[in-house]
PDB file of N, CA and C in Angstrom:
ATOM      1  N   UNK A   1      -3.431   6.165 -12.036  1.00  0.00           N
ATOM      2  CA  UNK A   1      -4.257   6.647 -10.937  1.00  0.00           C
ATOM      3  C   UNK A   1      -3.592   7.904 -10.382  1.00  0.00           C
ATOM      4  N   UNK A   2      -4.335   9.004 -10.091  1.00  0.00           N
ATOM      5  CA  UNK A   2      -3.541  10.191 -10.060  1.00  0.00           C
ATOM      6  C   UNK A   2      -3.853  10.368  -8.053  1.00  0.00           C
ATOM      7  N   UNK A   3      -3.237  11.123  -7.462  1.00  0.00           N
ATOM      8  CA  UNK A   3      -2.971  10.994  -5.874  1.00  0.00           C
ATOM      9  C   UNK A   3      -4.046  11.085  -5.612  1.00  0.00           C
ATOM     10  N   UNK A   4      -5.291  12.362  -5.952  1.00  0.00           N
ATOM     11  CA  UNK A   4      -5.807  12.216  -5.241  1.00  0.00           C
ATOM     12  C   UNK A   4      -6.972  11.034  -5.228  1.00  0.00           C
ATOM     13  N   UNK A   5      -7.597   9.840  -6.295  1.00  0.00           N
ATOM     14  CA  UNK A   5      -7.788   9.329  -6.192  1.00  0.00           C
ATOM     15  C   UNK A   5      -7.320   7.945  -5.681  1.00  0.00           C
ATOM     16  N   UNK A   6      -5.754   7.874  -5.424  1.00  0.00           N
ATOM     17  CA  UNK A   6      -5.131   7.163  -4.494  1.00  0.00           C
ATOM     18  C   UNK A   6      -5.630   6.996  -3.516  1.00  0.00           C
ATOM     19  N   UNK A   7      -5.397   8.332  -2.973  1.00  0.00           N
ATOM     20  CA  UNK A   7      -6.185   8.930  -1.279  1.00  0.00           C
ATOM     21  C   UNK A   7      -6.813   7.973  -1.085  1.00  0.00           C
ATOM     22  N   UNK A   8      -7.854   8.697  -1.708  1.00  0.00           N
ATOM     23  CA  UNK A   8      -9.428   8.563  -1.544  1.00  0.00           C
ATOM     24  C   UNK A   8      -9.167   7.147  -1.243  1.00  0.00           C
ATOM     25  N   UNK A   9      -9.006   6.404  -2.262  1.00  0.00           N
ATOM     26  CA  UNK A   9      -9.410   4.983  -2.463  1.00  0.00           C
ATOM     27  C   UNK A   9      -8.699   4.106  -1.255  1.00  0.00           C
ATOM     28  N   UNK A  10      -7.644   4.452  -0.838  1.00  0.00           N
ATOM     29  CA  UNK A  10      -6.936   4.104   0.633  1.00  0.00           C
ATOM     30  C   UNK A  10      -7.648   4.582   1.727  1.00  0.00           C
ATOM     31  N   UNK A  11      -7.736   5.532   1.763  1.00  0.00           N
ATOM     32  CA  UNK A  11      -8.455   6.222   2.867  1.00  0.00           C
ATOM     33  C   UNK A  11      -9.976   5.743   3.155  1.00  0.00           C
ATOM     34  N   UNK A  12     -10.219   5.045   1.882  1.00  0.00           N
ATOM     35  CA  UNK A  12     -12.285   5.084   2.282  1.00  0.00           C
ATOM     36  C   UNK A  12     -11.945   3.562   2.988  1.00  0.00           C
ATOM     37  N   UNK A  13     -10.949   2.795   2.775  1.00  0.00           N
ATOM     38  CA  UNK A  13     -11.113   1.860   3.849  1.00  0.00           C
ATOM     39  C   UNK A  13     -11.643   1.950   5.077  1.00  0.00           C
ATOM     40  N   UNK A  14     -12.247   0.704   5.743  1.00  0.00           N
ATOM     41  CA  UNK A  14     -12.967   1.180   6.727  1.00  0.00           C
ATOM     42  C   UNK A  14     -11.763   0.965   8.111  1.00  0.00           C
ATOM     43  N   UNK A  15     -12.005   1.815   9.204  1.00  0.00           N
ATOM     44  CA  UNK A  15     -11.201   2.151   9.770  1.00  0.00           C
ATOM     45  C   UNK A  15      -9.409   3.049   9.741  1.00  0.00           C
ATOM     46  N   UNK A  16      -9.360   3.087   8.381  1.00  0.00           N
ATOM     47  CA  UNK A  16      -8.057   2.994   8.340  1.00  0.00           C
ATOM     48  C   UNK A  16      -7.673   4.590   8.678  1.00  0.00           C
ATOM     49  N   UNK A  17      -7.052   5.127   9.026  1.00  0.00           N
ATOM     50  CA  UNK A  17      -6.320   6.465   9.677  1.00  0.00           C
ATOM     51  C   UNK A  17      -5.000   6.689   8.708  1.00  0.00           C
ATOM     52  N   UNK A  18      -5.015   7.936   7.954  1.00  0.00           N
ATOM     53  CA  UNK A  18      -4.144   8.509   7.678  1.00  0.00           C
ATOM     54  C   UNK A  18      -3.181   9.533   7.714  1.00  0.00           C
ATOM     55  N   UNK A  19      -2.330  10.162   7.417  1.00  0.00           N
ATOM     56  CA  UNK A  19      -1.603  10.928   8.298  1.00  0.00           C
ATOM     57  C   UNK A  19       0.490  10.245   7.901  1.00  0.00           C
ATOM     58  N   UNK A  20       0.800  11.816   8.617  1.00  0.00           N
ATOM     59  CA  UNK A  20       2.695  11.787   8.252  1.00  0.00           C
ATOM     60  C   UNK A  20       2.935  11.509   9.296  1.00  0.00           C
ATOM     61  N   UNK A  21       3.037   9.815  10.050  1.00  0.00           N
ATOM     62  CA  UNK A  21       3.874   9.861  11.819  1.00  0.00           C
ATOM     63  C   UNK A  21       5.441  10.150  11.839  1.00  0.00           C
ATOM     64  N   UNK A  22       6.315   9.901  10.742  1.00  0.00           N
ATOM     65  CA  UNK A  22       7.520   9.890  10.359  1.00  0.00           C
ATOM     66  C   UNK A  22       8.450  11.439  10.314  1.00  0.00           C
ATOM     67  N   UNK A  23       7.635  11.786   9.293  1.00  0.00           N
ATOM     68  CA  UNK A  23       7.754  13.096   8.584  1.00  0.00           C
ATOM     69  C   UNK A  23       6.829  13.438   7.501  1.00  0.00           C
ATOM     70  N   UNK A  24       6.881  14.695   7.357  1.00  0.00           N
ATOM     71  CA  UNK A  24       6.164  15.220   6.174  1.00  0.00           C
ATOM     72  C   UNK A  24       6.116  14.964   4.977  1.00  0.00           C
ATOM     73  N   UNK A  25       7.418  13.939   4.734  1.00  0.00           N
ATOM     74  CA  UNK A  25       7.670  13.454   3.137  1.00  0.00           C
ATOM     75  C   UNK A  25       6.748  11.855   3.156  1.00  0.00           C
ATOM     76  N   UNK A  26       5.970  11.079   4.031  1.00  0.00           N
ATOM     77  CA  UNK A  26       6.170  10.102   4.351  1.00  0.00           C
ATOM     78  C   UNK A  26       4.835   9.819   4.467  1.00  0.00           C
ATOM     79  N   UNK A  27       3.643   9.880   3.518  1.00  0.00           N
ATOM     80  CA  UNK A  27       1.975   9.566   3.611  1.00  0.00           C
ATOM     81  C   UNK A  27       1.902   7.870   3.968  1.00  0.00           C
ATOM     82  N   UNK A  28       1.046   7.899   5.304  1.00  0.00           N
ATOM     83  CA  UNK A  28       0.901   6.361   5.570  1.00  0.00           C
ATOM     84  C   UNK A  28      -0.998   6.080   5.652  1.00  0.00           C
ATOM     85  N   UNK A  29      -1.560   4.550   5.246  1.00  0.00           N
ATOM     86  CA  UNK A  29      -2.435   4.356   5.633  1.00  0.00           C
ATOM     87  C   UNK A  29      -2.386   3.715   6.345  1.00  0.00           C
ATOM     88  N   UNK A  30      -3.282   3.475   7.702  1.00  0.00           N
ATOM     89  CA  UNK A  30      -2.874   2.141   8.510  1.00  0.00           C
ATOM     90  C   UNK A  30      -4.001   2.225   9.021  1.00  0.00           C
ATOM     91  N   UNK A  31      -4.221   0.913   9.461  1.00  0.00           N
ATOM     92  CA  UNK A  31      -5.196   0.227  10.222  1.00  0.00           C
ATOM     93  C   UNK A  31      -5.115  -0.504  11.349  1.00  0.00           C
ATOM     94  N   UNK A  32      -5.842  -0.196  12.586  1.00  0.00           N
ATOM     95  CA  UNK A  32      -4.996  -0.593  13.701  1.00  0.00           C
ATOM     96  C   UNK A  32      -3.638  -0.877  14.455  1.00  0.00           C
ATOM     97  N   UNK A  33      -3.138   0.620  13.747  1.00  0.00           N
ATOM     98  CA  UNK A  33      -1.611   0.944  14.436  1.00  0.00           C
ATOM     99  C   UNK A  33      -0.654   0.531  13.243  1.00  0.00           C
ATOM    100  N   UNK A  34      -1.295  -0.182  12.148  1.00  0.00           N
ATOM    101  CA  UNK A  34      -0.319  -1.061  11.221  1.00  0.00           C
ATOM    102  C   UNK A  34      -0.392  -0.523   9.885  1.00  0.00           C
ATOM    103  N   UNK A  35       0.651  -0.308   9.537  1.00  0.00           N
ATOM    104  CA  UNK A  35       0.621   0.337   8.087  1.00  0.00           C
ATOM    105  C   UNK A  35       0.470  -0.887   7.017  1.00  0.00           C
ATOM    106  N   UNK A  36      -0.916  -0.381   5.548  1.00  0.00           N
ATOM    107  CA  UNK A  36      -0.664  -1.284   4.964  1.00  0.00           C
ATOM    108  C   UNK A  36      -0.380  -0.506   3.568  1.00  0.00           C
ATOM    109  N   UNK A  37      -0.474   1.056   3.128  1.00  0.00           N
ATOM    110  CA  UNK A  37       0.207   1.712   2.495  1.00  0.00           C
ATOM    111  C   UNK A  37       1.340   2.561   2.358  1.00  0.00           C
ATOM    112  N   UNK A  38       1.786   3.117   1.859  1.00  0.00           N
ATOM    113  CA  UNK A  38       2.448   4.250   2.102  1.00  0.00           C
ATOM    114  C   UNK A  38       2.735   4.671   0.479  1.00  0.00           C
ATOM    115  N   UNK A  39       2.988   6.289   0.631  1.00  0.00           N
ATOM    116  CA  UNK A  39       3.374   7.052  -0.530  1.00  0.00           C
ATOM    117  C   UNK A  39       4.222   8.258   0.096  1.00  0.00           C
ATOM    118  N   UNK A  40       5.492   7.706  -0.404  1.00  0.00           N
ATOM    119  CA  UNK A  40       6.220   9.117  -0.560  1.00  0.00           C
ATOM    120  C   UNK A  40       6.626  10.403  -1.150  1.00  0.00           C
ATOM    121  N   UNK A  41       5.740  11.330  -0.516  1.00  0.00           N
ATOM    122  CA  UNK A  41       5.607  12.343  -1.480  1.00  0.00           C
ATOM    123  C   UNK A  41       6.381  13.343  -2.022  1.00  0.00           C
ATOM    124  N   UNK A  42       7.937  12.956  -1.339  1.00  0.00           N
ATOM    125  CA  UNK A  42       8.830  14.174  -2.209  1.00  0.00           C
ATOM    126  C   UNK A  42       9.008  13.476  -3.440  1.00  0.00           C
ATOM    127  N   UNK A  43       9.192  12.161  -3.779  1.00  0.00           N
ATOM    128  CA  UNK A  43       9.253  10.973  -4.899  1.00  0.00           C
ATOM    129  C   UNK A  43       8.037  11.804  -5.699  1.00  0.00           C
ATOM    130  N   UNK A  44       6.405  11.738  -5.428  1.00  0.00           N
ATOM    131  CA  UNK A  44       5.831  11.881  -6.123  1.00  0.00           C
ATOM    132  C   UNK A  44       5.796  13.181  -6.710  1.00  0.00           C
ATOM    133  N   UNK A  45       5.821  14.164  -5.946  1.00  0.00           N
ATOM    134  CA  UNK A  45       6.146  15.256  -6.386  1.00  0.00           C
ATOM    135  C   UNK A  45       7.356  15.397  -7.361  1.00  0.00           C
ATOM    136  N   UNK A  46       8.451  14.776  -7.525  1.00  0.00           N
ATOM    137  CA  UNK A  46       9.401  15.265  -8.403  1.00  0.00           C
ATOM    138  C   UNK A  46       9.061  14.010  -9.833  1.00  0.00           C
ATOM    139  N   UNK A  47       7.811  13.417  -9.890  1.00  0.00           N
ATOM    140  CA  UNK A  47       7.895  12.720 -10.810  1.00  0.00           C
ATOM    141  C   UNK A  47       8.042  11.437 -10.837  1.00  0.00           C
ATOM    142  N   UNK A  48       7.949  10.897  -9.769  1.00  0.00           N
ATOM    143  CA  UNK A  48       8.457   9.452  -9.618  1.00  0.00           C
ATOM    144  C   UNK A  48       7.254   8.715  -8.466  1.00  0.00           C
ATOM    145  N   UNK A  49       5.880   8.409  -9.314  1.00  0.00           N
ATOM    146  CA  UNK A  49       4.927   8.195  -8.892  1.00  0.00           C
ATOM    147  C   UNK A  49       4.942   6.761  -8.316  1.00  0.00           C
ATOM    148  N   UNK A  50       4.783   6.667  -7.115  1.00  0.00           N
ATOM    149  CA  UNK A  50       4.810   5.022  -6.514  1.00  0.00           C
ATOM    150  C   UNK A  50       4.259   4.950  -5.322  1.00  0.00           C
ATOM    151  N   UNK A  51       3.503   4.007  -4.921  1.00  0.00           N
ATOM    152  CA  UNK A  51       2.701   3.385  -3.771  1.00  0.00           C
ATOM    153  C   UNK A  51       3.704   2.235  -3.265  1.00  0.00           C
ATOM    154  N   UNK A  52       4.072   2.014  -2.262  1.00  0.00           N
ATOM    155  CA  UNK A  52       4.742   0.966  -0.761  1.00  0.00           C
ATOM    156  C   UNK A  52       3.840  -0.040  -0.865  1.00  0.00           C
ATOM    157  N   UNK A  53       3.443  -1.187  -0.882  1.00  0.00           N
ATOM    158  CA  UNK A  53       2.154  -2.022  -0.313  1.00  0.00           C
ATOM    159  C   UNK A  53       2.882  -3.349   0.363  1.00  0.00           C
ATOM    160  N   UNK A  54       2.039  -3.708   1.496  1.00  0.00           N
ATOM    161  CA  UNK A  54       2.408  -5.140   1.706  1.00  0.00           C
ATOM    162  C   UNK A  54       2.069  -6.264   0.819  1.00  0.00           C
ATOM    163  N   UNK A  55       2.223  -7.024   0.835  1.00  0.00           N
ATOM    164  CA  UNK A  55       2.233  -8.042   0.087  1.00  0.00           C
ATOM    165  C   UNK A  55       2.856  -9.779   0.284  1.00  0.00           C
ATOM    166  N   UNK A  56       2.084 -10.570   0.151  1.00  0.00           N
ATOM    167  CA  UNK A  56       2.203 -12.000   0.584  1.00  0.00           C
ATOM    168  C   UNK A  56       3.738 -12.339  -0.201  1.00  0.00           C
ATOM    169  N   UNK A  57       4.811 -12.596   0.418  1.00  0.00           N
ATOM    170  CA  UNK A  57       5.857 -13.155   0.003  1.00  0.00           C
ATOM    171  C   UNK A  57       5.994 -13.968  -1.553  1.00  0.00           C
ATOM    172  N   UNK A  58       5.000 -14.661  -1.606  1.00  0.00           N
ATOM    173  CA  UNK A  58       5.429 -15.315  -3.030  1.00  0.00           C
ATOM    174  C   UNK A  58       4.192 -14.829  -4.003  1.00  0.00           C
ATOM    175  N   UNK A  59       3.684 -14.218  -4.175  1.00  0.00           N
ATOM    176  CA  UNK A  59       2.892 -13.074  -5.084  1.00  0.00           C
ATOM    177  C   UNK A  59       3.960 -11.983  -4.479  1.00  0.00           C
ATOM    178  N   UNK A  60       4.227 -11.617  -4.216  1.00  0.00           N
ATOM    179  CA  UNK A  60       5.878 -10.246  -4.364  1.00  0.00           C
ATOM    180  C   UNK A  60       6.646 -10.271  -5.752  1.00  0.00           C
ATOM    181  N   UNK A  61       7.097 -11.976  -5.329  1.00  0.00           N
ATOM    182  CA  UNK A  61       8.444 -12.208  -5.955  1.00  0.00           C
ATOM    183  C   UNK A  61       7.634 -12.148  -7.517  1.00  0.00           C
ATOM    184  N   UNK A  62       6.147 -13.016  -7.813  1.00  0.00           N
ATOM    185  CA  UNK A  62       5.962 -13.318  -8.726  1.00  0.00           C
ATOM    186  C   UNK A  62       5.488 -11.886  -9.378  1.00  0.00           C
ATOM    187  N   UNK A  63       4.659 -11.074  -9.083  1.00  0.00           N
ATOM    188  CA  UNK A  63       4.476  -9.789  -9.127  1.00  0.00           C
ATOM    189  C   UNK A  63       6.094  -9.178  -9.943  1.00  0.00           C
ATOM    190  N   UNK A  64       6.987  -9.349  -8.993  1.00  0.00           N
ATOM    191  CA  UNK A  64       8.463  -8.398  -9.613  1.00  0.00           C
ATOM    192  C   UNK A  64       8.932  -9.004 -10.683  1.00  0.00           C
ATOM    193  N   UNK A  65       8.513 -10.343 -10.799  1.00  0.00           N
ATOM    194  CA  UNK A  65       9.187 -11.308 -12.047  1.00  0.00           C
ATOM    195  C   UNK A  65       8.179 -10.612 -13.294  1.00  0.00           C
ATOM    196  N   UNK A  66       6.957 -10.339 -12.926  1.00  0.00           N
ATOM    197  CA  UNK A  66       6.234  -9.953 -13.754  1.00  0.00           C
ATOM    198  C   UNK A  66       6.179  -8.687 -14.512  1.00  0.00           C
ATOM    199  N   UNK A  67       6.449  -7.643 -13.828  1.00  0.00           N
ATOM    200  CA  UNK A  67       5.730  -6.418 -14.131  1.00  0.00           C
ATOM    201  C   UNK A  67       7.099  -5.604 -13.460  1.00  0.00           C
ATOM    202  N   UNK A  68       8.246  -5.040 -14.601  1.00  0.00           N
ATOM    203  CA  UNK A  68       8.937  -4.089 -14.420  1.00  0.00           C
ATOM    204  C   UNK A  68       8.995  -3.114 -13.022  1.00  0.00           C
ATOM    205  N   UNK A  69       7.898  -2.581 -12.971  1.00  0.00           N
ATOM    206  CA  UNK A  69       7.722  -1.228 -12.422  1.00  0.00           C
ATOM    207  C   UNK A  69       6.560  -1.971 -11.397  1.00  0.00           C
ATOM    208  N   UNK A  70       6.944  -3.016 -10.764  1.00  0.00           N
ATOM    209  CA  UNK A  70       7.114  -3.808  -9.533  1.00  0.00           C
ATOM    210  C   UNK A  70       8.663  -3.875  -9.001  1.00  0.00           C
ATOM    211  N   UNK A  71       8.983  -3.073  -7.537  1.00  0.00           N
ATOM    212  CA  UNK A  71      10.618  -3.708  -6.896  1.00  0.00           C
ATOM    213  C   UNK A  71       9.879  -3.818  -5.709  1.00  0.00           C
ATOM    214  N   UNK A  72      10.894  -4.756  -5.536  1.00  0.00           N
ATOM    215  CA  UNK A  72      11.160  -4.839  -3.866  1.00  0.00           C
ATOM    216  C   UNK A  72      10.628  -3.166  -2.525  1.00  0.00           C
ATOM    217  N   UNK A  73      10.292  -3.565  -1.247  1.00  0.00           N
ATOM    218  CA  UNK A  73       9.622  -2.574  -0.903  1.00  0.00           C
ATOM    219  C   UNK A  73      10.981  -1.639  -1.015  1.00  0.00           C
ATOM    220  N   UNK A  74      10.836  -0.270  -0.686  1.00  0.00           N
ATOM    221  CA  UNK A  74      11.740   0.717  -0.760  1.00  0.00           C
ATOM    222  C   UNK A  74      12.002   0.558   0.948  1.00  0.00           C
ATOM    223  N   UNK A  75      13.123   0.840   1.243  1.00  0.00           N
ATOM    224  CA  UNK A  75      13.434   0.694   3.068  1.00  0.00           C
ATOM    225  C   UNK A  75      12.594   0.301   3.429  1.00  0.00           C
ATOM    226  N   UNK A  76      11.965  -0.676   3.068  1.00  0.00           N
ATOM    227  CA  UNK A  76      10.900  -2.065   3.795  1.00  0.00           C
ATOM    228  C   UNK A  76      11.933  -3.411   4.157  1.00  0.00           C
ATOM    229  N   UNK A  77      10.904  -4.146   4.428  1.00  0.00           N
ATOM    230  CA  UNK A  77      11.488  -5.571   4.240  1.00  0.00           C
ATOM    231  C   UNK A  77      11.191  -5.932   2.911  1.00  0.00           C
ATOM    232  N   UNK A  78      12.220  -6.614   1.925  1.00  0.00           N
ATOM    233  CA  UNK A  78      11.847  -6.786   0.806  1.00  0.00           C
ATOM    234  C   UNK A  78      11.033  -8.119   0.844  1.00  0.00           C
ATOM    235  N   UNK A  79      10.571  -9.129   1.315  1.00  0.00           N
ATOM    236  CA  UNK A  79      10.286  -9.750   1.292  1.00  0.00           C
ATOM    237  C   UNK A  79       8.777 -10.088   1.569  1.00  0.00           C
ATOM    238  N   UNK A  80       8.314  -8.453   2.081  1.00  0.00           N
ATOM    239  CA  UNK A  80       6.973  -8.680   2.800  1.00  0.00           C
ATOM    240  C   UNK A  80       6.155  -7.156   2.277  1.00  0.00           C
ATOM    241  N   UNK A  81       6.909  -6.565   1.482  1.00  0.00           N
ATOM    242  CA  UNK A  81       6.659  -5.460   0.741  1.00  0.00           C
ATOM    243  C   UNK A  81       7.403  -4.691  -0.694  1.00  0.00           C
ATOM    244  N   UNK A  82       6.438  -4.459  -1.881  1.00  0.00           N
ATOM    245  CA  UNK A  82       6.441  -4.017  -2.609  1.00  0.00           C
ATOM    246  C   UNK A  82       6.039  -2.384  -3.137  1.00  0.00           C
ATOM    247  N   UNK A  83       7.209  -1.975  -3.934  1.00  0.00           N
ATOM    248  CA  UNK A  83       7.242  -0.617  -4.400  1.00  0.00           C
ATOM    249  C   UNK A  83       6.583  -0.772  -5.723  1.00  0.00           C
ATOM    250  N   UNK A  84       5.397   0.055  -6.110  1.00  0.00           N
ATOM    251  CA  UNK A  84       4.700  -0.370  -7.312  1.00  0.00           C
ATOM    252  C   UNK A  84       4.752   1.499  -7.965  1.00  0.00           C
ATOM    253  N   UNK A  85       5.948   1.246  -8.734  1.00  0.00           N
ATOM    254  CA  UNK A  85       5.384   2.047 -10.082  1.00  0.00           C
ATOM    255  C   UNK A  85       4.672   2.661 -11.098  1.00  0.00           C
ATOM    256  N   UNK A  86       4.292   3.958 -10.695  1.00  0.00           N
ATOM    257  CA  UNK A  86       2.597   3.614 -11.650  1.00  0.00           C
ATOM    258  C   UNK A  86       2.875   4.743 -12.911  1.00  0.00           C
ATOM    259  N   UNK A  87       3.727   3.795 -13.541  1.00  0.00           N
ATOM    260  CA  UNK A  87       4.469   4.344 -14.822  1.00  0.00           C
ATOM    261  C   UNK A  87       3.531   3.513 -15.955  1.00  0.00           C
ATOM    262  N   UNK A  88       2.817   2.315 -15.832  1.00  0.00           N
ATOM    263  CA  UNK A  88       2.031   1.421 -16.648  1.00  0.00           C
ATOM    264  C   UNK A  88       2.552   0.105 -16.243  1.00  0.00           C
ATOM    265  N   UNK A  89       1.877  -0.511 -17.293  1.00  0.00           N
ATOM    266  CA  UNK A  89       1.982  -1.756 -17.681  1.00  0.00           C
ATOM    267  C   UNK A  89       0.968  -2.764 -16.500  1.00  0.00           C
ATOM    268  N   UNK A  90      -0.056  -2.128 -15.865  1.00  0.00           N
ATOM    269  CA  UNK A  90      -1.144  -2.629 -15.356  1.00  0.00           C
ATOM    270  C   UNK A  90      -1.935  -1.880 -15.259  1.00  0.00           C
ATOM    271  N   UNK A  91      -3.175  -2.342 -14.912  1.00  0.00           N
ATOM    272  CA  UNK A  91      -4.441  -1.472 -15.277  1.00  0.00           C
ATOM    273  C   UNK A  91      -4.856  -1.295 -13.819  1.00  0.00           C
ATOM    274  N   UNK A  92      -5.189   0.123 -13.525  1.00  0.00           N
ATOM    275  CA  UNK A  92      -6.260   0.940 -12.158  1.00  0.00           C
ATOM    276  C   UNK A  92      -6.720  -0.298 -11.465  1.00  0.00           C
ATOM    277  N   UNK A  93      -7.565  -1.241 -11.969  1.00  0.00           N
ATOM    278  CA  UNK A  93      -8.024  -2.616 -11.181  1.00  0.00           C
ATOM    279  C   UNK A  93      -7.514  -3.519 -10.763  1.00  0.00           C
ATOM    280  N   UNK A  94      -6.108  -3.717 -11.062  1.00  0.00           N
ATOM    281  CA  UNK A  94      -5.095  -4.172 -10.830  1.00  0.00           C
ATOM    282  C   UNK A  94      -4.526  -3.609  -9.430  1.00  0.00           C
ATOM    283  N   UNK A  95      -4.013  -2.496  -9.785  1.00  0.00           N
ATOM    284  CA  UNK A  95      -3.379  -1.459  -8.482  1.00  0.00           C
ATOM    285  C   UNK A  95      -4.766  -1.605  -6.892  1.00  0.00           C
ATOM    286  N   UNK A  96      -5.892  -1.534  -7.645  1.00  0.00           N
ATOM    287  CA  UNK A  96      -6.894  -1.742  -6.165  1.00  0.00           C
ATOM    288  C   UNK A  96      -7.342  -2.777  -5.787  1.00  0.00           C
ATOM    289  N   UNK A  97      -6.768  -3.804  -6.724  1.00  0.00           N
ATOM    290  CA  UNK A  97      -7.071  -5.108  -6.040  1.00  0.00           C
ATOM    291  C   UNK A  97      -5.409  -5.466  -5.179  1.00  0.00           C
ATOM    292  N   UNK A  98      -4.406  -4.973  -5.739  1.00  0.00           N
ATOM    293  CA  UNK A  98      -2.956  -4.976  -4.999  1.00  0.00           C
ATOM    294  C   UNK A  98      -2.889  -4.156  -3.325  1.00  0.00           C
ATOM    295  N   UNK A  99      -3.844  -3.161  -3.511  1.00  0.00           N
ATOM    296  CA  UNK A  99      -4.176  -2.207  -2.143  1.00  0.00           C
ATOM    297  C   UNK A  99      -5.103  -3.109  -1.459  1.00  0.00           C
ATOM    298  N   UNK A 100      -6.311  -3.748  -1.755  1.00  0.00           N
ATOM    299  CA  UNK A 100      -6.690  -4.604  -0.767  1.00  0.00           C
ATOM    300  C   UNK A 100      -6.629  -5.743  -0.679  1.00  0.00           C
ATOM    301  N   UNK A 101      -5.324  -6.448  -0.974  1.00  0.00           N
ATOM    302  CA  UNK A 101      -4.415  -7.597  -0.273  1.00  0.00           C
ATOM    303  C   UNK A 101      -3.720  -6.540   0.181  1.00  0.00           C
ATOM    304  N   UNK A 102      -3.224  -5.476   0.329  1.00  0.00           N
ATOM    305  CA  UNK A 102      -2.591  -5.428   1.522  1.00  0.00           C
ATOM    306  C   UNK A 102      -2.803  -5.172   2.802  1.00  0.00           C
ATOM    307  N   UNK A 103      -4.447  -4.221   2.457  1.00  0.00           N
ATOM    308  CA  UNK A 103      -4.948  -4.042   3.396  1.00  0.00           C
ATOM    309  C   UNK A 103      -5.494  -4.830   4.352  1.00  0.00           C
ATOM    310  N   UNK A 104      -6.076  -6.112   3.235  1.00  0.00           N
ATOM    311  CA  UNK A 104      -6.397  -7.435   3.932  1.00  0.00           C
ATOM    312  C   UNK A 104      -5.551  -8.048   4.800  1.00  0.00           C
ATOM    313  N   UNK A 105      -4.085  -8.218   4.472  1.00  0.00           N
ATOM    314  CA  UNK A 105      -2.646  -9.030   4.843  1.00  0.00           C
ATOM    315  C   UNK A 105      -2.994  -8.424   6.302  1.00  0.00           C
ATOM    316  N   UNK A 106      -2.878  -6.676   6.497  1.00  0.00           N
ATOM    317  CA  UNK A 106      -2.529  -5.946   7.671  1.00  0.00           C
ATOM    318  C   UNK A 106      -3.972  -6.468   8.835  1.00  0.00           C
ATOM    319  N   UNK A 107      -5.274  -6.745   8.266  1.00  0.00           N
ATOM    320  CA  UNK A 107      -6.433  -6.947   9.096  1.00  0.00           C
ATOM    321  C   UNK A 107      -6.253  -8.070   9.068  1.00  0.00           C
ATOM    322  N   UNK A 108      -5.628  -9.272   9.030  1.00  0.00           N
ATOM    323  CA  UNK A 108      -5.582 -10.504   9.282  1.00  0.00           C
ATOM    324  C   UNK A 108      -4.754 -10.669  10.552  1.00  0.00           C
ATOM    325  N   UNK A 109      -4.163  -9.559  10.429  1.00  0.00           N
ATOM    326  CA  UNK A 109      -2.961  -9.730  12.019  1.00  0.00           C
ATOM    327  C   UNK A 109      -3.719  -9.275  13.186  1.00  0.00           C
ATOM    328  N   UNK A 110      -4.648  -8.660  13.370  1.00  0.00           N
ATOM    329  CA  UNK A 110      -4.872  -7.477  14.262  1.00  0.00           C
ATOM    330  C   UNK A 110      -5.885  -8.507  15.046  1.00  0.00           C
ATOM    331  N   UNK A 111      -6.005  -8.188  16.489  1.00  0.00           N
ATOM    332  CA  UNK A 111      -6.212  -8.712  17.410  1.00  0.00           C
ATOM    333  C   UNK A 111      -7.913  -9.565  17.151  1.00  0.00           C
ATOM    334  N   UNK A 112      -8.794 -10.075  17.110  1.00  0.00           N
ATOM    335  CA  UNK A 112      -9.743 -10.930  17.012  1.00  0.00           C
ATOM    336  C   UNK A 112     -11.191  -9.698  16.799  1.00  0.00           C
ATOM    337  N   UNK A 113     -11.020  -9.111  18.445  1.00  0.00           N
ATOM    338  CA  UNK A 113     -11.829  -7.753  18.484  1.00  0.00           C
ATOM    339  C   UNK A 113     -11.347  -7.108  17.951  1.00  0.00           C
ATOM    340  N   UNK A 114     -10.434  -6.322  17.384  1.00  0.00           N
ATOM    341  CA  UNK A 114     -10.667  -5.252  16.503  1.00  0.00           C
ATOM    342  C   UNK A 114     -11.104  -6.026  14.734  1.00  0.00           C
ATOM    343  N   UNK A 115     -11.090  -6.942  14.276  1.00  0.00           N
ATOM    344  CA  UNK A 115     -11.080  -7.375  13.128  1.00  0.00           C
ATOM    345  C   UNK A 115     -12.547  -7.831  12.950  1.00  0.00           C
ATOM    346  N   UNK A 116     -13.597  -8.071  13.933  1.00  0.00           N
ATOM    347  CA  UNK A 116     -15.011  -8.413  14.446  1.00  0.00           C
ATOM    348  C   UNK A 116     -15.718  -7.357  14.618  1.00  0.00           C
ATOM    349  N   UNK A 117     -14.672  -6.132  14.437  1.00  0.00           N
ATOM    350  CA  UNK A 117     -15.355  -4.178  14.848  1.00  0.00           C
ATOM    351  C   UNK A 117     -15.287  -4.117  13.043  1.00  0.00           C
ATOM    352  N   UNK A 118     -14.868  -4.651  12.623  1.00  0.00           N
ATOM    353  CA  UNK A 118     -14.399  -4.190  11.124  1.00  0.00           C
ATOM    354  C   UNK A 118     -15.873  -4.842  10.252  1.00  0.00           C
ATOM    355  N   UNK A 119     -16.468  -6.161  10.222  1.00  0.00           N
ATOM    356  CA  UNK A 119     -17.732  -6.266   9.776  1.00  0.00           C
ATOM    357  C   UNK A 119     -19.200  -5.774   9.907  1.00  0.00           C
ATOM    358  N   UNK A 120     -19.014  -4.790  10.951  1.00  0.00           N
ATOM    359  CA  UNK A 120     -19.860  -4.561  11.632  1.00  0.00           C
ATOM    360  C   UNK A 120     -20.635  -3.249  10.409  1.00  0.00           C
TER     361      UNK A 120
END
């Protein structure tokens, strides 16, 4: 999946706001204040293509047992986020069904009303 269809495909979530709050090296998606992507783009730029995602604790572990170019999140909590590699060894439908569990994980937290603004 090449960035800018990353974007896109993060970004067309509904509600979600994107943008560098960190720094300029540091692309986040989030949804109600809460990040459920991220891509760091001096990484991608020098060749080292990878998406941040949250992710349910034991699909993480089983995910990293699985698939190489699955680690632990990068300066995340490893336990509640994954660094996904997009060197191969899974397929595009794979990677966007991995983006919305995370996106899902992040709208499961968020307050009753904002998650009731989200079906609408």
């Amino acid at each position: 999946m090449e960035l800018d269809e990353l974007y896109a495909y993060c970004n067309a979530k509904q509600q979600v706001i994107s943008g560098f709050p960190f720094d300029e090296h540091l692309l986040t998606f989030r949804i109600g204040g809460k990040i459920f992507a991220m891509i760091a783009m001096h990484f991608w730029e020098a060749g080292n293509q990878n998406i941040i995602l949250k992710c349910d604790p034991d699909l993480a572990i089983e995910l990293r047992e699985k698939y190489s170019s699955i680690t632990h999140g990068y300066t995340m909590n490893k336990k509640h986020w994954n660094t996904i590699y997009l060197k191969g060894g899974f397929s595009t439908d794979q990677l966007m069904e991995w983006i919305d569990h995370s996106y899902d994980l992040v709208v499961a937290t968020l307050p009753l009303k904002e998650r009731l603004s989200l079906i609408k």
